[in-house]
Protein backbone atom coordinates (compact mmCIF):
# COMPACT_ATOMS: atom_id res chain seq x y z
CA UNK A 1 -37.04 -11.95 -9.67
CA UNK A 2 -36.23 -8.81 -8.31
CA UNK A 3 -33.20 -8.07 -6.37
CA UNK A 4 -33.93 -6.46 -2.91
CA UNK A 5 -30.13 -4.26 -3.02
CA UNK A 6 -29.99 -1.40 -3.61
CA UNK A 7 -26.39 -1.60 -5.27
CA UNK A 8 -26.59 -2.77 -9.16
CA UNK A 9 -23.66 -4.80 -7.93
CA UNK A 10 -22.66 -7.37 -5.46
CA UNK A 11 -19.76 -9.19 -4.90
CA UNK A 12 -20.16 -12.96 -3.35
CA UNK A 13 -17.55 -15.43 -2.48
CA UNK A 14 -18.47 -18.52 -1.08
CA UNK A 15 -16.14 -20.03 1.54
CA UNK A 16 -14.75 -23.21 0.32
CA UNK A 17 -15.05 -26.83 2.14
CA UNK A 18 -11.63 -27.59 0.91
CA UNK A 19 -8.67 -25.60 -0.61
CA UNK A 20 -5.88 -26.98 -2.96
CA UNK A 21 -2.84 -27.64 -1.58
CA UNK A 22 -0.70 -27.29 -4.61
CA UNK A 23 -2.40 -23.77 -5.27
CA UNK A 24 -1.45 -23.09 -2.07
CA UNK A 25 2.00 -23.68 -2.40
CA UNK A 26 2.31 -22.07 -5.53
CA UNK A 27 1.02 -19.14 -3.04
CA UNK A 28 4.11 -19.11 -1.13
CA UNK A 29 5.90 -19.16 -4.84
CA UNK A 30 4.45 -16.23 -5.72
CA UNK A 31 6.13 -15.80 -9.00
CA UNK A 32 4.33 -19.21 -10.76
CA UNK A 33 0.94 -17.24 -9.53
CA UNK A 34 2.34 -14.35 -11.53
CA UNK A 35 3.88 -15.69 -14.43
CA UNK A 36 0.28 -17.86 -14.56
CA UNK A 37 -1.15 -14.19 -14.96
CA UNK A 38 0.24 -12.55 -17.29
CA UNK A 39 -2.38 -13.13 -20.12
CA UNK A 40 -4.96 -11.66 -18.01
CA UNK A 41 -2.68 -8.47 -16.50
CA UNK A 42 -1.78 -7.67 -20.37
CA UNK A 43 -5.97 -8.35 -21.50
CA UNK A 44 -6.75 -6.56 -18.39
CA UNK A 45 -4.33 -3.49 -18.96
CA UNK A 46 -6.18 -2.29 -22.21
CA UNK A 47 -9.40 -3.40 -21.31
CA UNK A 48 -8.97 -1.31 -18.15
CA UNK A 49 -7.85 1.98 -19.94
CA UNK A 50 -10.38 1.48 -22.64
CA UNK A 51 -13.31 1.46 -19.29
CA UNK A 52 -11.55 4.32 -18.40
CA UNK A 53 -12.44 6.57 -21.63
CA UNK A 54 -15.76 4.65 -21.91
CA UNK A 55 -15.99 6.36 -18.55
CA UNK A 56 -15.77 9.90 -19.82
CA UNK A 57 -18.29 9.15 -22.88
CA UNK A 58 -20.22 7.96 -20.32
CA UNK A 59 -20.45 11.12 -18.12
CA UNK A 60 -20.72 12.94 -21.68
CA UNK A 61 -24.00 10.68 -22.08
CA UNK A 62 -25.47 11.80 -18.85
CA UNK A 63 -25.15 15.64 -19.72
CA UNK A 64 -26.28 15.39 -22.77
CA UNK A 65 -29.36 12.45 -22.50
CA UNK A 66 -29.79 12.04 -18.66
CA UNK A 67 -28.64 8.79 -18.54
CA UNK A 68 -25.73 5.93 -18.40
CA UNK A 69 -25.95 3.73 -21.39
CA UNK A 70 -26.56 -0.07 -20.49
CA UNK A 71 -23.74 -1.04 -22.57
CA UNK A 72 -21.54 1.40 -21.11
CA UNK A 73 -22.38 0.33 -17.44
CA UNK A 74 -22.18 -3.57 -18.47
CA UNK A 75 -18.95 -3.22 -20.34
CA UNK A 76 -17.24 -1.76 -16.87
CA UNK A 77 -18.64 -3.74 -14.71
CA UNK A 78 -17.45 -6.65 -17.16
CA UNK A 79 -14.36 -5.66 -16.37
CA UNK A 80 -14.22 -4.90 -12.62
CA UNK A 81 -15.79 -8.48 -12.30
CA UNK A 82 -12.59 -9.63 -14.37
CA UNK A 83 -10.40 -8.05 -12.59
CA UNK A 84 -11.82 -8.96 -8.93
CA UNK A 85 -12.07 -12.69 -10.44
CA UNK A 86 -8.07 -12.18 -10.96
CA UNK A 87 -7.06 -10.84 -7.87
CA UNK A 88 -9.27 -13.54 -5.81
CA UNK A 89 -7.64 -16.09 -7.11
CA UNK A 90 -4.14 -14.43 -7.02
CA UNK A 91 -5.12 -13.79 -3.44
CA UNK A 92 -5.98 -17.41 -2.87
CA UNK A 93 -9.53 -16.84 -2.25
CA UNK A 94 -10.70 -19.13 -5.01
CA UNK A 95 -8.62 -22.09 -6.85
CA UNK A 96 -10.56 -21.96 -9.70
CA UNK A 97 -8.23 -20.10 -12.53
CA UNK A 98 -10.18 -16.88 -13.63
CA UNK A 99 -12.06 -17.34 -17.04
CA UNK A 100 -10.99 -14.46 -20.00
CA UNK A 101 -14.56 -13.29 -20.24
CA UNK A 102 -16.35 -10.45 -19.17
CA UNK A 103 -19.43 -12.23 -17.92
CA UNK A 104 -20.29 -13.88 -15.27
């Protein structure tokens, strides 16, 4: 199946027939939401400066080939997807704690 965007990526939340209540208190407590996080801020922090330089070799690859490597552009979208995963449920968007993985 082919997707009819134009964008290689899109970002879908569904709204939720019920939230949790306990999440949402821990909301107004936002420190247990942070401490909860710090596994994923300290994962994310190298992972994030390592998309950065992966960045460069990628503009590096387009001068010299004419094209983004598919690793390259999966690796950094792997994280971006991680890192919007952690925010949204920071946020409260989502209750479901954000998987370490850069998948799907």
């Amino acid at each position: 199946m082919v997707d009819p965007s134009p964008y290689p990526v899109n970002v879908t939340a569904e709204y939720p027939e019920r939230s949790s209540r306990l999440l949402a208190f821990c909301g107004l407590i936002v420190l247990i939401k942070g401490i909860l996080l710090i596994p994923h801020v300290i994962v994310l922090y190298f992972l994030s400066i390592v998309a950065f330089l992966a960045g460069f070799v990628g503009y590096l690859a387009i001068i010299v080939t004419g094209w983004y490597p598919r690793g390259l552009f999966d690796f950094q979208v792997g994280v971006l997807r991680w890192n919007l995963r952690t925010s949204a449920w920071f946020l409260s968007i989502v209750d479901e704690y954000p998987p370490f993985r850069l998948q799907e």
